[in-house]
C-alpha atoms as a PDB file:
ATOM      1  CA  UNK A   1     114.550  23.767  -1.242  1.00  0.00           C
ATOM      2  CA  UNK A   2     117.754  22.455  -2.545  1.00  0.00           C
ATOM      3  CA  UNK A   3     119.997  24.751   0.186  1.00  0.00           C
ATOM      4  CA  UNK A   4     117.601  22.582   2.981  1.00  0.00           C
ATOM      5  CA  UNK A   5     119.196  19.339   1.606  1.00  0.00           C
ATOM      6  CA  UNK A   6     122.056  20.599   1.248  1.00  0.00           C
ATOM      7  CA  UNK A   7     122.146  21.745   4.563  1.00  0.00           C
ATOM      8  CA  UNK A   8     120.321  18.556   5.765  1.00  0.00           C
ATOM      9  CA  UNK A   9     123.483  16.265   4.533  1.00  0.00           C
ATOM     10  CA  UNK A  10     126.307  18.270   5.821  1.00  0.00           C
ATOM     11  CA  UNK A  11     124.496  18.841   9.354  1.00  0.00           C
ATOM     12  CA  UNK A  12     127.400  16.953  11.585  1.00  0.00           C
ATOM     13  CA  UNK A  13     125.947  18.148  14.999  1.00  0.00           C
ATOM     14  CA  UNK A  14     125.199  15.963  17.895  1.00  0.00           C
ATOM     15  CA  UNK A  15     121.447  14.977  18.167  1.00  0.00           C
ATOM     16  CA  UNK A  16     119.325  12.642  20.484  1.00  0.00           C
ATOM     17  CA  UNK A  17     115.884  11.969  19.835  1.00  0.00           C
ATOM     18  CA  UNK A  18     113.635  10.568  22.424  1.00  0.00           C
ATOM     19  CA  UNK A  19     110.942   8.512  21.099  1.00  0.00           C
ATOM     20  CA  UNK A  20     108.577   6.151  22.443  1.00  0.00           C
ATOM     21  CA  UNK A  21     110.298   3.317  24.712  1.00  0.00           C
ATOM     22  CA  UNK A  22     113.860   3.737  22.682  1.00  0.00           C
ATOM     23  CA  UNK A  23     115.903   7.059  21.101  1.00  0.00           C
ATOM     24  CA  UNK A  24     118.092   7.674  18.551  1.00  0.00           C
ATOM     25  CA  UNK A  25     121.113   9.395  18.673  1.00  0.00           C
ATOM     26  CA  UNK A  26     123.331  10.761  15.374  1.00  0.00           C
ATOM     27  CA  UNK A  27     126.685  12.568  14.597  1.00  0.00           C
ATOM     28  CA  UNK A  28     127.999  11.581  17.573  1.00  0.00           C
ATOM     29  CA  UNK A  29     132.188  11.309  17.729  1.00  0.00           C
ATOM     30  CA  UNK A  30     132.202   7.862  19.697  1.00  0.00           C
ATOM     31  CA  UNK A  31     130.098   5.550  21.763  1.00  0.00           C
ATOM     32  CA  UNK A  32     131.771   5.579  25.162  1.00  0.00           C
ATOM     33  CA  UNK A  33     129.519   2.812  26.742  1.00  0.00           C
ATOM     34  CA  UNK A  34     126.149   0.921  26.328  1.00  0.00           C
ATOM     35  CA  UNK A  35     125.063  -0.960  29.239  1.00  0.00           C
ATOM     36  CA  UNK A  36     121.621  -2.286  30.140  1.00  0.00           C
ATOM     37  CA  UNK A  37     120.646   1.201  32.202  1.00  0.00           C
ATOM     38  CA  UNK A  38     123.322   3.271  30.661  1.00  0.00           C
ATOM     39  CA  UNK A  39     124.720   4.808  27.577  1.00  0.00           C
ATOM     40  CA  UNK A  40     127.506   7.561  27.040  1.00  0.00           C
ATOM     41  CA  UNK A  41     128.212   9.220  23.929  1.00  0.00           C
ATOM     42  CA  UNK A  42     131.458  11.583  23.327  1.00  0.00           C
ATOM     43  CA  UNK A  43     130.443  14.297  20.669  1.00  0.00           C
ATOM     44  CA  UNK A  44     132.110  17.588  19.833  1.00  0.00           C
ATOM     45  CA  UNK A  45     131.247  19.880  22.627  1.00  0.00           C
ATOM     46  CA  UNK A  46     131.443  16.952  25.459  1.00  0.00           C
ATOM     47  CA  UNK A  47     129.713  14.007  27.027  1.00  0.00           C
ATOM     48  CA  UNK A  48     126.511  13.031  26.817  1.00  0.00           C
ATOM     49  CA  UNK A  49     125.200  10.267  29.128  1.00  0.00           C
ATOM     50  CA  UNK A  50     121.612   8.711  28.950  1.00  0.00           C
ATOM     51  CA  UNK A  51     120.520   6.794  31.746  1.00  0.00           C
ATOM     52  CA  UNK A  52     117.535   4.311  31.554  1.00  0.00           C
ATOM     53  CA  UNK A  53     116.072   0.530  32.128  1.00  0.00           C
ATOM     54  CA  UNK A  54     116.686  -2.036  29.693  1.00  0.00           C
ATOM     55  CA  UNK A  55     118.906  -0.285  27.383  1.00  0.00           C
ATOM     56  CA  UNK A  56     118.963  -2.749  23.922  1.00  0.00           C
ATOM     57  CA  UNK A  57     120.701  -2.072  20.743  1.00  0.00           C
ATOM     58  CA  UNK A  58     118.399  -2.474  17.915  1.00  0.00           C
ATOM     59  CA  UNK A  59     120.681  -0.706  14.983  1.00  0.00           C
ATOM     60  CA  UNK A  60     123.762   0.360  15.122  1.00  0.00           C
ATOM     61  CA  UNK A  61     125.529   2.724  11.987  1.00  0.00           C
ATOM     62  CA  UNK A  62     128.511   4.551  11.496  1.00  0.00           C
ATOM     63  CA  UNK A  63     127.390   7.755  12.835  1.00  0.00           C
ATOM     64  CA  UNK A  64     123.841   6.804  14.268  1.00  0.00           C
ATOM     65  CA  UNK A  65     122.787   4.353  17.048  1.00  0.00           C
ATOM     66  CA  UNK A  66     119.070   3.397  17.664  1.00  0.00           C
ATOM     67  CA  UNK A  67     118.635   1.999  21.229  1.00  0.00           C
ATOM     68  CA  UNK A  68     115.468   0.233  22.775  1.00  0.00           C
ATOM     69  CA  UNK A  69     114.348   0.942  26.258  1.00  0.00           C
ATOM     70  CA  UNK A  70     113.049   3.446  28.980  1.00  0.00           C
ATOM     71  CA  UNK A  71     114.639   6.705  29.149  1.00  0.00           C
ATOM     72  CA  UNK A  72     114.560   7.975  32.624  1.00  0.00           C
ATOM     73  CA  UNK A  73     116.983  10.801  32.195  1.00  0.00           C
ATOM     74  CA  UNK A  74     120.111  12.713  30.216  1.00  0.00           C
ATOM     75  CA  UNK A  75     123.260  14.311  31.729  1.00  0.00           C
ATOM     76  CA  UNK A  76     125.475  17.253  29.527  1.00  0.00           C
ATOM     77  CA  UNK A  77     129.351  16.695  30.427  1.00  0.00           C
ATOM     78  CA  UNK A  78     130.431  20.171  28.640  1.00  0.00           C
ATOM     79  CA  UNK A  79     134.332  19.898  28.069  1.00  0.00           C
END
């Protein structure tokens, strides 16, 4: 159990989760843009661009973004 925390806290890669009218996206390298039907994210492997309708921030950390709104679809930019 303790090597799943372990590997819980160190895990730095890229994840989006899509939940109910918003998503939540962690270990990203930089927010690129967040507009009202638009949001770009540069991780390690490339760019990652979710496109929606009324895009909101609702909490915004150092490594982890939670934004409001409908998702209506993701692009993959590998680079």
């Amino acid at each position: 159990m303790l090597s799943r925390v372990k590997d819980y806290i160190l895990d730095d890669e890229f994840r989006l989760t899509l939940l109910e009218h918003r998503f939540v996206a962690v270990n990203f390298t930089k927010i690129l843009s967040l507009e009202e039907s638009r949001v770009s994210f540069l991780t390690s492997y490339g760019r990652v661009v979710v496109k929606g309708e009324n895009f909101v921030l609702q909490r915004l950390l150092e490594d982890e973004v939670l934004v409001g709104g409908c998702v209506e679809g993701i692009e993959v930019f590998y680079e």
